[in-house]
Protein backbone atom coordinates (compact mmCIF):
# COMPACT_ATOMS: atom_id res chain seq x y z
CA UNK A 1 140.43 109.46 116.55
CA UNK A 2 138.79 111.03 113.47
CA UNK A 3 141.25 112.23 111.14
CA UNK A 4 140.85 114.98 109.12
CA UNK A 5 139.74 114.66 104.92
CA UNK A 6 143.28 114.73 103.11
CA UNK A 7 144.38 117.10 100.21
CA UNK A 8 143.23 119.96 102.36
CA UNK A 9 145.95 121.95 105.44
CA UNK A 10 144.12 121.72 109.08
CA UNK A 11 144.18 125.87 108.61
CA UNK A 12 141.13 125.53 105.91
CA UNK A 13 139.33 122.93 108.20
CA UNK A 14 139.65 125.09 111.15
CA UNK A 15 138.45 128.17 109.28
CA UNK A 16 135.84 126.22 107.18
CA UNK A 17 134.43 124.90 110.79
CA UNK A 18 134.64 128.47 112.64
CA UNK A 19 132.67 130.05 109.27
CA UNK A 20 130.00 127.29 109.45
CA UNK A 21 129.05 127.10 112.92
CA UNK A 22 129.22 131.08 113.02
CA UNK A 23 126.87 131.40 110.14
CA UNK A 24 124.61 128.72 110.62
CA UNK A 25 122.08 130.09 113.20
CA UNK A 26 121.35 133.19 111.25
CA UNK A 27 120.43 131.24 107.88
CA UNK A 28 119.19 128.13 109.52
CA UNK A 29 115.32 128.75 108.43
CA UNK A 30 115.83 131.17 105.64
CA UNK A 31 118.62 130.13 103.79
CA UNK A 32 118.87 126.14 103.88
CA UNK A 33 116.44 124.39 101.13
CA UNK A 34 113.94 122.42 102.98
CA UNK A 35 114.24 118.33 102.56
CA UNK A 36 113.28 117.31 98.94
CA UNK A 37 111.38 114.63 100.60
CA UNK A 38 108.57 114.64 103.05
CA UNK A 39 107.04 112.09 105.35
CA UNK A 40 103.16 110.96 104.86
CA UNK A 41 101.60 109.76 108.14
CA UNK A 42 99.33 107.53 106.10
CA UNK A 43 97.56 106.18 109.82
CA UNK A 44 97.04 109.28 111.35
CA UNK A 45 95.33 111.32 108.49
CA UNK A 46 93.09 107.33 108.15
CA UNK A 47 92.31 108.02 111.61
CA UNK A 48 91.18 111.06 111.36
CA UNK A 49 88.85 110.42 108.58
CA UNK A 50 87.49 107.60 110.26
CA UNK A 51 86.78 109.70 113.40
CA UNK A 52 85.05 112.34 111.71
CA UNK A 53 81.99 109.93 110.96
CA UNK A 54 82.15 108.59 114.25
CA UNK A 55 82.51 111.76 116.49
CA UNK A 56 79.40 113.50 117.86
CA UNK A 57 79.12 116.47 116.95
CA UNK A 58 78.59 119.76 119.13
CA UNK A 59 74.95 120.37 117.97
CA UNK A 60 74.11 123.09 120.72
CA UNK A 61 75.74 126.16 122.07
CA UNK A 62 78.77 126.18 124.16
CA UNK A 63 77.81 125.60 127.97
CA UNK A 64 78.26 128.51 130.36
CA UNK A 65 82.37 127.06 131.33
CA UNK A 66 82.96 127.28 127.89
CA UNK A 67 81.92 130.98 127.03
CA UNK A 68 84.71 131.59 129.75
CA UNK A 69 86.89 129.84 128.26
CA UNK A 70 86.58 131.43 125.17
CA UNK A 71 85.97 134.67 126.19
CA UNK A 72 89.69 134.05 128.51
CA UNK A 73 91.24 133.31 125.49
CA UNK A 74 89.57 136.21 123.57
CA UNK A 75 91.69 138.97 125.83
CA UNK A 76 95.12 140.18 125.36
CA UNK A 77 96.38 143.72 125.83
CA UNK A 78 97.18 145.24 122.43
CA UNK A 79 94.84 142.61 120.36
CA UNK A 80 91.28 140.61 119.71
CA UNK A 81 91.66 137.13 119.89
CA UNK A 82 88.51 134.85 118.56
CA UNK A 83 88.65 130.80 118.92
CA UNK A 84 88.34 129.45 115.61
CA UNK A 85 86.29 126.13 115.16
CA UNK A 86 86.38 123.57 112.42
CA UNK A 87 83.04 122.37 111.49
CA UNK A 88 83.78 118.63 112.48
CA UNK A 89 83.89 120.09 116.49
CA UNK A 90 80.72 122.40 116.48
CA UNK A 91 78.59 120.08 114.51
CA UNK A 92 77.76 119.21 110.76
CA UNK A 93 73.78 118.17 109.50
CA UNK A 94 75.53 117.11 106.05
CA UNK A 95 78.10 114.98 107.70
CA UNK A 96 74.58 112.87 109.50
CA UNK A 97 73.57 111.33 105.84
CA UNK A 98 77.05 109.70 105.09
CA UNK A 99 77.90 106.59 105.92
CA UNK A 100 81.92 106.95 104.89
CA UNK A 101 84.42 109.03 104.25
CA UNK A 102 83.82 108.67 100.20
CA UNK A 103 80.50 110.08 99.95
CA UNK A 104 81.33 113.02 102.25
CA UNK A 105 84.36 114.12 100.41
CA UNK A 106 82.37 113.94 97.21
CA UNK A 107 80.31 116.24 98.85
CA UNK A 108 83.05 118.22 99.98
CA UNK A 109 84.32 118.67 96.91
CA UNK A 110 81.02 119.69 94.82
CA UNK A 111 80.53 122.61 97.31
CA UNK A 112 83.99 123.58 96.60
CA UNK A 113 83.24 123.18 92.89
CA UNK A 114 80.90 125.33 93.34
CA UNK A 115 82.50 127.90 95.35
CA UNK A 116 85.28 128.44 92.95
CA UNK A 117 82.80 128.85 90.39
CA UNK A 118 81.10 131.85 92.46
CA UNK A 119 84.41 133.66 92.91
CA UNK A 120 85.03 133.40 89.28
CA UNK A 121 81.76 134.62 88.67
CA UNK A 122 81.94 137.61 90.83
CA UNK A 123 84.86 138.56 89.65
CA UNK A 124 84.13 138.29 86.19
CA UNK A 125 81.44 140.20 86.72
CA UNK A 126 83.38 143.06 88.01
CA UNK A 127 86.18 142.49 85.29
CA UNK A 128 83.49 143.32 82.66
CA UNK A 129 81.67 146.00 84.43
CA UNK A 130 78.51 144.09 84.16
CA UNK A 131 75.60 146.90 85.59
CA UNK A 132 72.75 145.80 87.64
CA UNK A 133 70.45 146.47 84.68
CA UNK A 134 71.93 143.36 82.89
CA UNK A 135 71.25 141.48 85.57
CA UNK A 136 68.12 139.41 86.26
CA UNK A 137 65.80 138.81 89.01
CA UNK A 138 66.52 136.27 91.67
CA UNK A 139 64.87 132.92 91.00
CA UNK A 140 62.60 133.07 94.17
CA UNK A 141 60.15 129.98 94.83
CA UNK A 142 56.35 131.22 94.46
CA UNK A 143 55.15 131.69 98.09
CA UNK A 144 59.10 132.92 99.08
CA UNK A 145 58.16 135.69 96.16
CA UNK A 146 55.04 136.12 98.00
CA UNK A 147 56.18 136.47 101.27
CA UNK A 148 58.66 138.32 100.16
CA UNK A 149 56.29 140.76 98.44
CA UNK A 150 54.27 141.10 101.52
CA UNK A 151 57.04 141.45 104.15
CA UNK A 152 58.71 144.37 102.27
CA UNK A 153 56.41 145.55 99.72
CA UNK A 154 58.82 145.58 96.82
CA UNK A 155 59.07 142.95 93.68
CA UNK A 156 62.25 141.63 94.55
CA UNK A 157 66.31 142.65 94.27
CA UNK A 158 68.29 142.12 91.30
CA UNK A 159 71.50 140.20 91.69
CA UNK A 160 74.67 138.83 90.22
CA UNK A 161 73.72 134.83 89.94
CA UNK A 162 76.48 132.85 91.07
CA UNK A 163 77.08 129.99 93.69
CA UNK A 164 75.70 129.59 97.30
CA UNK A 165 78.22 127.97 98.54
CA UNK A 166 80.73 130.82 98.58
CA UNK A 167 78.55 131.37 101.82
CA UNK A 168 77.31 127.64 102.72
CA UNK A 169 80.85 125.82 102.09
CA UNK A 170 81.98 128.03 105.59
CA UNK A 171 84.16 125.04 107.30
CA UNK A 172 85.62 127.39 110.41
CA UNK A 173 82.97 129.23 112.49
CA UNK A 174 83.81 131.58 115.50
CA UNK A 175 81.96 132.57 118.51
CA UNK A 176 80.70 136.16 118.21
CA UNK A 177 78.45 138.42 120.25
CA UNK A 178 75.61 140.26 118.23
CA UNK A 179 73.13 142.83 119.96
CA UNK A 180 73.32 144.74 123.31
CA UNK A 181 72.82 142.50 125.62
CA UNK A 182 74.76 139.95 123.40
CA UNK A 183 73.38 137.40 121.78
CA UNK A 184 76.41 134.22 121.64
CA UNK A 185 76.39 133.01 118.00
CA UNK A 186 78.40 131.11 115.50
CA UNK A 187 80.05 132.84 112.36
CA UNK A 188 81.46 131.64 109.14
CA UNK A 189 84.40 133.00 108.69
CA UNK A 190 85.27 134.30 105.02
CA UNK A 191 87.98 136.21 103.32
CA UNK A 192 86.08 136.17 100.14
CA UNK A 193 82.93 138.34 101.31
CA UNK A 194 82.25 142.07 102.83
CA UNK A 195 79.10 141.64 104.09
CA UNK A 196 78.60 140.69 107.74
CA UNK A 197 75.35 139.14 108.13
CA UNK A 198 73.20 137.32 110.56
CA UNK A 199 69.24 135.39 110.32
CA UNK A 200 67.33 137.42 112.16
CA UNK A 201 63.86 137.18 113.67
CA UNK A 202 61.00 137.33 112.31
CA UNK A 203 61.62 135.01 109.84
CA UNK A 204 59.91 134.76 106.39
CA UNK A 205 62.12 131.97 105.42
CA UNK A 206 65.12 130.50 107.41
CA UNK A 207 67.19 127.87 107.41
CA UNK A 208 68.38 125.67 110.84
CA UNK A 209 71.02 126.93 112.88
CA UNK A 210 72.72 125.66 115.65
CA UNK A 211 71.77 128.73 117.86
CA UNK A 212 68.38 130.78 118.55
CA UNK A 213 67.69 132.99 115.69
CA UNK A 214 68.65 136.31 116.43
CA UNK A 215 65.36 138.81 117.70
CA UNK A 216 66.32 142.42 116.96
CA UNK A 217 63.75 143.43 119.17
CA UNK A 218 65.92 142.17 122.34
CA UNK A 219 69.11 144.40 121.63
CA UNK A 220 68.80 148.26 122.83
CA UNK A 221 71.63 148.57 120.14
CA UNK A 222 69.93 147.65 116.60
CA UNK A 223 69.81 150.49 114.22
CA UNK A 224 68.27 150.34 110.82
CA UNK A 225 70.52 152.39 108.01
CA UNK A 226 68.36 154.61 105.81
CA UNK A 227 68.88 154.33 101.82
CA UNK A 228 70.67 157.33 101.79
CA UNK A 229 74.11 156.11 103.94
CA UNK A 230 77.16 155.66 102.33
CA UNK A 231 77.31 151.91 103.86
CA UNK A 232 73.56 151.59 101.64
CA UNK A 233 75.41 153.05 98.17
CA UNK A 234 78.35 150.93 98.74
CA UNK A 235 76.49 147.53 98.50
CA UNK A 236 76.69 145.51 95.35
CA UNK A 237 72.83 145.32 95.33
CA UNK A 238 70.11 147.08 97.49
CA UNK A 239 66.76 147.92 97.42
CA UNK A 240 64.71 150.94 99.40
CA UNK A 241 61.62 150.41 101.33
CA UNK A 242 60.12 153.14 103.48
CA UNK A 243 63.45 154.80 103.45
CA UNK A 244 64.87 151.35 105.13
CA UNK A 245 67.96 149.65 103.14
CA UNK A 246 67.68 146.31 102.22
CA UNK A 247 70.22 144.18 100.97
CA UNK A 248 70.86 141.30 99.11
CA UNK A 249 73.23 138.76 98.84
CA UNK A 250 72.30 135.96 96.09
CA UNK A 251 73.24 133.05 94.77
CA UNK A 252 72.75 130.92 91.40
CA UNK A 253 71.94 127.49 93.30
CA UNK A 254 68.90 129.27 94.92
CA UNK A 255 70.85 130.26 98.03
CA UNK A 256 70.48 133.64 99.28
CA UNK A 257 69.92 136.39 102.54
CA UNK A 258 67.87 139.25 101.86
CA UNK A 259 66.63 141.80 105.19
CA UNK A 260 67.67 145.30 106.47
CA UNK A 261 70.89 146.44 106.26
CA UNK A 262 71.19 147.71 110.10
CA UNK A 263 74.18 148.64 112.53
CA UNK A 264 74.29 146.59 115.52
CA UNK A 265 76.93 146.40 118.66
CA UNK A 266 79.18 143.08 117.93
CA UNK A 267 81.08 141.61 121.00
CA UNK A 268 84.22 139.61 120.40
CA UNK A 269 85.02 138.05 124.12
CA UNK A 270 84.56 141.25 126.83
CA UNK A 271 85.16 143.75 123.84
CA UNK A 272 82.65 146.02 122.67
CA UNK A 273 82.46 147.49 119.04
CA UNK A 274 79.16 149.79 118.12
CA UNK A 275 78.21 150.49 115.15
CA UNK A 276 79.07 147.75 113.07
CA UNK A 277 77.02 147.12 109.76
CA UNK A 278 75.68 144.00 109.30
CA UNK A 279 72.84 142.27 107.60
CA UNK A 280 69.63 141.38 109.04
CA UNK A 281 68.06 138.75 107.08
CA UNK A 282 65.05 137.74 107.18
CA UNK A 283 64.58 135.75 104.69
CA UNK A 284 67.70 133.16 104.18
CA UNK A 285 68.11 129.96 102.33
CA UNK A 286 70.72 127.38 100.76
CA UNK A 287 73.34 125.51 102.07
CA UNK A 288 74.72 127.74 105.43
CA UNK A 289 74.35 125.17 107.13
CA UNK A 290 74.19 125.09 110.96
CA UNK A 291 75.68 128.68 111.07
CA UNK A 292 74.04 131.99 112.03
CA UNK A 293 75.71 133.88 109.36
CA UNK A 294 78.81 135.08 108.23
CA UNK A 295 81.99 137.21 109.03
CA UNK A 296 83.45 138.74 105.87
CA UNK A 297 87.07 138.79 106.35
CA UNK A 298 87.92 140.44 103.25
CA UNK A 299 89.20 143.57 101.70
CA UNK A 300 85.78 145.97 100.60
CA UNK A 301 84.49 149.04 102.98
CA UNK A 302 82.25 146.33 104.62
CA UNK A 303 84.17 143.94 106.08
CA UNK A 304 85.03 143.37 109.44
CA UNK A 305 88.33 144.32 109.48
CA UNK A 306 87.85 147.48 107.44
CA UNK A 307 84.86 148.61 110.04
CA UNK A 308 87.13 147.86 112.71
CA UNK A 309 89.90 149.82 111.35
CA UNK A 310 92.23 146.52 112.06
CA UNK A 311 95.48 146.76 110.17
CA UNK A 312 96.36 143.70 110.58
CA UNK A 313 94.37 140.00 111.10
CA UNK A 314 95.80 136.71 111.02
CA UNK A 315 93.90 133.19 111.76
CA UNK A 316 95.12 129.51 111.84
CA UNK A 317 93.38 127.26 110.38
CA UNK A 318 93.15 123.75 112.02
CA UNK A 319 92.73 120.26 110.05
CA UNK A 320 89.12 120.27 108.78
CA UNK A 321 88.53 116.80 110.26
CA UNK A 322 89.74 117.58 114.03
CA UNK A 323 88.08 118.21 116.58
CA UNK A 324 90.17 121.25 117.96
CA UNK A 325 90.62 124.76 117.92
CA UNK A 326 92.44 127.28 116.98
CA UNK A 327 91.97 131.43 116.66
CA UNK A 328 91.58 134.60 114.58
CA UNK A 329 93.65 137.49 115.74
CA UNK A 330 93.03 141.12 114.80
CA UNK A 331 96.09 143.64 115.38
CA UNK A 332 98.16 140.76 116.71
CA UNK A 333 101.85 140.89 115.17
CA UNK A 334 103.40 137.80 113.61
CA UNK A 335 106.64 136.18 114.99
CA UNK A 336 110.19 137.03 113.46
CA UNK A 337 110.09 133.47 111.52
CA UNK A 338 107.48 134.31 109.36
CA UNK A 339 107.51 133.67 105.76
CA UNK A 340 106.68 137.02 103.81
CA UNK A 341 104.45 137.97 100.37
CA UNK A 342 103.40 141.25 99.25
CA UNK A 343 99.60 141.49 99.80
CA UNK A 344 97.97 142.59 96.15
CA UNK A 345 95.14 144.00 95.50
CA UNK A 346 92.65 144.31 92.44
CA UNK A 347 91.89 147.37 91.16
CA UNK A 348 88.35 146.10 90.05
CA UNK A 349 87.41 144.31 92.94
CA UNK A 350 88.77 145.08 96.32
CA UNK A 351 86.77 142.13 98.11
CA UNK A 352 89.65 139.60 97.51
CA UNK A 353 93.15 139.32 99.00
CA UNK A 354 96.20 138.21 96.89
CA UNK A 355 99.35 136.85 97.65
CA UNK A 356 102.60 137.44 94.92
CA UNK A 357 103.81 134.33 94.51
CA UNK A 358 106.52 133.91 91.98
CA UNK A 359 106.69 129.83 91.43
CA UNK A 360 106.32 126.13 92.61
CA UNK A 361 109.01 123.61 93.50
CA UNK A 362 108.23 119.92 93.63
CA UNK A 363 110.87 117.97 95.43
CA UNK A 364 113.35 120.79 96.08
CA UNK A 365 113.11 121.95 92.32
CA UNK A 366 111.63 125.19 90.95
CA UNK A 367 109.64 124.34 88.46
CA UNK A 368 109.99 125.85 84.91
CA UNK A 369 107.59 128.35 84.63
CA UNK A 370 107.14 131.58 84.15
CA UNK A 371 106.37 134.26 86.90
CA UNK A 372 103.90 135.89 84.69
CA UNK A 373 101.55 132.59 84.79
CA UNK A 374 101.14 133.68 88.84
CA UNK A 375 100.92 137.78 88.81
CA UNK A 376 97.93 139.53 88.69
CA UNK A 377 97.78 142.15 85.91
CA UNK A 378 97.03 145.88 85.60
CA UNK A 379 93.49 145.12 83.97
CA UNK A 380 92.27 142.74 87.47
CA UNK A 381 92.93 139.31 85.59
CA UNK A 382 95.21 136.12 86.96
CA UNK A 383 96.74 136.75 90.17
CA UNK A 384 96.34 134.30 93.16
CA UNK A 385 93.58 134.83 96.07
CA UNK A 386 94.13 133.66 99.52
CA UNK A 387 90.67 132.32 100.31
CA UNK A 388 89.43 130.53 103.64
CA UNK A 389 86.53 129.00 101.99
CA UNK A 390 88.14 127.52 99.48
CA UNK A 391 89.19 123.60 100.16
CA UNK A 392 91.23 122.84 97.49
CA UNK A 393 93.66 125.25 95.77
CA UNK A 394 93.59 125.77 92.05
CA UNK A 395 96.08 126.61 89.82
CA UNK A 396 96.34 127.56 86.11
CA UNK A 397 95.92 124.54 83.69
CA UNK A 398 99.36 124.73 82.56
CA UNK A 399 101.04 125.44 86.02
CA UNK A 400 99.01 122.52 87.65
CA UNK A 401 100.26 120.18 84.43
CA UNK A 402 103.85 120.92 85.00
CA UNK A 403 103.34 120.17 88.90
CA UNK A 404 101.52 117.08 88.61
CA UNK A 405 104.09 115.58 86.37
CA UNK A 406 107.17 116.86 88.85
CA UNK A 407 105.32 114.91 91.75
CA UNK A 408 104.23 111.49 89.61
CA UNK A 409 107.90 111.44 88.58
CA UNK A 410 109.01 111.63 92.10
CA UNK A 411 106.22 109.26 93.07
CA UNK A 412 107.15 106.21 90.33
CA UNK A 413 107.60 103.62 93.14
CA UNK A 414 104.24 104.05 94.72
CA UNK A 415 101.12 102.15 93.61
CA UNK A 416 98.54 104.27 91.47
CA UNK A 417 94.81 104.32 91.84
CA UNK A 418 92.15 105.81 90.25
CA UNK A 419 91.51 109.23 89.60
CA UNK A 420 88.61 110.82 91.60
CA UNK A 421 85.90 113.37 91.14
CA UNK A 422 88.38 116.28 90.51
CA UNK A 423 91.78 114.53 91.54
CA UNK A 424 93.50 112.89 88.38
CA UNK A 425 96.82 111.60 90.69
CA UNK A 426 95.64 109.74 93.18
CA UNK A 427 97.35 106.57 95.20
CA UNK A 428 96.35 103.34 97.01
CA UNK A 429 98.56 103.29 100.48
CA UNK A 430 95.94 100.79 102.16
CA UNK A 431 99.27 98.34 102.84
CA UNK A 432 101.41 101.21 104.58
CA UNK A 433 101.96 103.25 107.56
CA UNK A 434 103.70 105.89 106.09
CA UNK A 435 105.68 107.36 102.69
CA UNK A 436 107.99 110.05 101.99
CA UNK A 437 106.40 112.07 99.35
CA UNK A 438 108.00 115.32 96.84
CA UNK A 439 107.90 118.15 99.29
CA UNK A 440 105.57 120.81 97.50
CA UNK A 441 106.63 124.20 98.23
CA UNK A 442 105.02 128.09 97.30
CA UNK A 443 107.52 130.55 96.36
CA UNK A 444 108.06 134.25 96.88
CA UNK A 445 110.07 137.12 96.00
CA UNK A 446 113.49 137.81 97.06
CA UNK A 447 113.85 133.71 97.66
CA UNK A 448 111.81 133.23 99.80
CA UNK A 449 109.86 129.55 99.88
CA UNK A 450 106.95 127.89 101.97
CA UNK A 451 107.01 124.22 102.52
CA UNK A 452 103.88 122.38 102.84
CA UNK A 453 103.51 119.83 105.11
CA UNK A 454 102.64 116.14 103.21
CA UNK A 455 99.34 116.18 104.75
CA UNK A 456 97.97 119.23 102.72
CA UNK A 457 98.58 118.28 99.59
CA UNK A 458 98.20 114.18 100.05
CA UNK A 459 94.65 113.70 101.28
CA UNK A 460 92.30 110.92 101.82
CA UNK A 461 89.21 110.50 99.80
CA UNK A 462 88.03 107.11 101.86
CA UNK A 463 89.18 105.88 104.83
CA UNK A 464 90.91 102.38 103.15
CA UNK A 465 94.06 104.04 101.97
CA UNK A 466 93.33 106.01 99.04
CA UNK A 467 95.38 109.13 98.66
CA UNK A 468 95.06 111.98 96.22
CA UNK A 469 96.74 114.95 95.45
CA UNK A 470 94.93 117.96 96.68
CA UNK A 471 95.48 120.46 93.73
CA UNK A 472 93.07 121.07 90.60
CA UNK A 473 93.53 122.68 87.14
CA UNK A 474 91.39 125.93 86.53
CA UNK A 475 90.87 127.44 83.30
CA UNK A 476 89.60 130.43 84.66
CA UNK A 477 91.13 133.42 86.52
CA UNK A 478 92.14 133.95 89.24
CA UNK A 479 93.86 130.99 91.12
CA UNK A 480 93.40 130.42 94.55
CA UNK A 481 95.19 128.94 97.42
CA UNK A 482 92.89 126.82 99.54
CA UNK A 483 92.39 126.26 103.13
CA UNK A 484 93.81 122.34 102.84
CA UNK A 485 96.78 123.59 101.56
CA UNK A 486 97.00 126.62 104.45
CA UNK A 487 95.86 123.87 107.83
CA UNK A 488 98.62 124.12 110.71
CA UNK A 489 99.94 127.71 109.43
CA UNK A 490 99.25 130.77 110.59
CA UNK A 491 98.02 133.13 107.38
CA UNK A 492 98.80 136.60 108.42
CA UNK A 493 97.37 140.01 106.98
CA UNK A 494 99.19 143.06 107.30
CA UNK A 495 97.00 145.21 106.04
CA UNK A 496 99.24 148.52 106.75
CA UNK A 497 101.74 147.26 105.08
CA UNK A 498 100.19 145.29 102.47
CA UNK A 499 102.01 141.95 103.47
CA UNK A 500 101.00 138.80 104.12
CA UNK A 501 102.50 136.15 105.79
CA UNK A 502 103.12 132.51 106.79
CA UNK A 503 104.01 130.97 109.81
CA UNK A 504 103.98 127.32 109.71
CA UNK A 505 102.87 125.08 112.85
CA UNK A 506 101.53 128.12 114.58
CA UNK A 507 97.96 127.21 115.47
């Protein structure tokens, strides 16, 4: 019979037990500090990234039982509900040139370089106030400046230069309806762009897509905006031709969409929404890649959810490398677990969405920094975006220093390996199955704390064993938490509210 400790009367024990057990279901996953340690399923993230070479990819439209499925799936009483794709499942042309895992996460990773590098860009631009007069001309290839010149009769739109890929580096697409009848196309997804925008027909320069180009002239619903609209003056750059509105959305690596700024009827499963601005470009190039154009997710007059009038949107983001699905929710409600920010915004540029985060822990301690490294001031500078095209998150220099030397300490007894592309910590585990690793966690105000699972912040970058860790150093505002780091959680907008939230293992 188990006796009780000594030193202490059976009263206390009997108390101590009654106050435990009474307590514990109310604090159980709010309260209690997640493990300091967590497990690395070294074989299952290999054989992922040994799959995703392998795999064929979904190159054509969904067949006619799958529109039903998705458009089931896309019905609920009180919300819209979207399937959300990763790339590997609906089919990747830059994935068909590598022969392993290596060369495609170098490639991987230079798009995100180049993302970042965009939303800095952008966002300096606003910082500074930069006008379109100090801006110059888009870098247009001869005959594109030709054909551009004859389609529209104008000498070209000036633009703020900065990355394609902040459009091209897409990796979740969803199914979406454009036109009257409705025309079934794939969508980036992106919380760091407004403008909704699709190739359209005819073309004077567009890139391959996995579905028909769009034809304006087979939707009863497709409605040029004159240059007079509020939706025309609220663009970052437009142009007027015969009273038409053109837009323009450009980028420094020679990626761009330039075409009429229209609305257009947009069908998400059996719901209809008129009216919806979008772009109609007809003349599109760069690194989109297999998509017919993009969804901005985020917080400008623009964006879907705004034209909507959603106040709230959540998506789940599955592992880039699988071959499932998961969805994007608009005025769906998030489950009583969920793991609470406030939602910030920048008073110089409303497009992005930021979370207040207060600190890091590595391996169940906070880590000793200073709140004022992650808030976003009164002037629009630091702060930390929630991005979906992002891969990798990146922190400030001196916050990712102090984290990468919490998790080598708590990583002595593992074998090193060399540092890659942007990766400086990185690990050969080629002889095991699995490791416990520092569990990484985001903090919050009023205590509150979000454990990452091992597997999105320890990634592969080959498929023998090497293992990295998935953060990077920026010297540039803002930060930005990445869609590795947010796979298998359910990111949650409120936008009423102006919370956001996190609900792990929720797609």
């Amino acid at each position: 019979m188990t006796q009780m400790p000594k030193g202490r009367p059976l009263s206390f024990w009997a108390v101590f037990v009654l106050a435990t057990f009474t307590t514990l279901p109310l604090n159980l996953c709010r309260n209690l500090h997640p493990s300091s340690t967590t497990l690395l399923d070294i074989t299952s993230s290999l054989r992922q990234a040994r799959n995703v070479l392998s795999s064929k990819p979904r190159t054509t439209p969904l067949n006619h039982q799958q529109e039903e499925e998705e458009e089931e799936a896309q019905h609920t009483s009180s919300s819209i509900v979207l399937q959300l794709h990763p790339r590997a499942s609906i089919g990747k042309p830059q994935h068909w040139h590598h022969t392993d895992y290596r060369s495609l996460t170098l490639a991987r990773l230079a798009r995100d370089t180049a993302r970042v590098k965009s939303l800095a860009s952008r966002l300096d631009l606003a910082l500074n106030r930069i006008s379109k007069s100090d801006l110059k001309p888009v870098d247009l290839k001869i005959e594109q400046q030709q054909q551009y010149r004859y389609e529209y009769g104008v000498q070209g739109i000036q633009g703020p230069v900065v990355s394609g890929t902040s459009q091209g580096s897409g990796e979740y697409f969803s199914r979406v309806g454009i036109g009257d009848p409705p025309n079934q196309l794939y969508m980036v997804i992106d919380t760091g762009s407004d403008v909704n925008w699709v190739q359209c027909s005819p073309c004077a320069d567009c890139y391959r897509q996995a579905d028909p180009i769009f034809d304006p002239a087979s939707s009863s619903s497709f409605s040029p905006l004159t240059c007079d609209t509020s939706q025309c003056r609220s663009l970052d750059v437009s142009e007027c031709h015969n009273g038409t509105c053109l837009y323009e959305v450009s980028y420094g690596d020679g990626s761009y969409t330039v075409g009429d700024l229209v609305t257009e009827t947009v069908t998400l499963g059996s719901t209809k929404i008129d009216n919806v601005v979008i772009g109609c470009g007809h003349n599109n190039e760069g690194l989109f890649i297999g998509a017919a154009g993009l969804l901005g997710l985020g917080g400008g007059s623009l964006s879907f959810p705004s034209q909507l009038k959603a106040t709230s949107f959540s998506y789940c983001l599955v592992d880039r490398d699988s071959d499932s699905s998961s969805t994007i929710e608009f005025d769906s409600s998030l489950p009583p677990d969920v793991v609470t920010a406030p939602l910030l915004r920048n008073p110089q540029m409303d497009t992005f969405l930021y979370v207040g985060m207060t600190g890091l822990s590595v391996g169940g301690d906070l880590l000793p920094l200073s709140e004022s490294l992650f808030r976003l001031d009164g002037s629009g500078n630091g702060g930390i975006i929630v991005d979906s095209g992002t891969a990798i998150t990146r922190l400030q220099t001196d916050v990712y220093n102090s984290l990468r030397d919490a998790f080598s300490k708590g990583t002595r007894g593992l074998p090193r390996a060399r540092g890659f592309d942007l990766f400086d910590t990185c690990y050969d585990l080629s002889t095991k199955s699995s490791v416990e690793v520092p569990t990484v966690s985001f903090h919050f105000g009023e205590g509150k704390e979000l454990p990452l699972p091992a597997k999105n912040y320890m990634i592969p970058i080959d498929s023998n064993g090497t293992f990295c860790l998935a953060f990077a150093p920026t010297s540039s505002a803002p930060s930005i938490i990445g869609n590795v780091q947010q796979q298998g959680t359910r990111v949650g907008f409120d936008l009423a509210s102006s919370v956001i939230g996190f609900v792990p293992n929720k797609c």
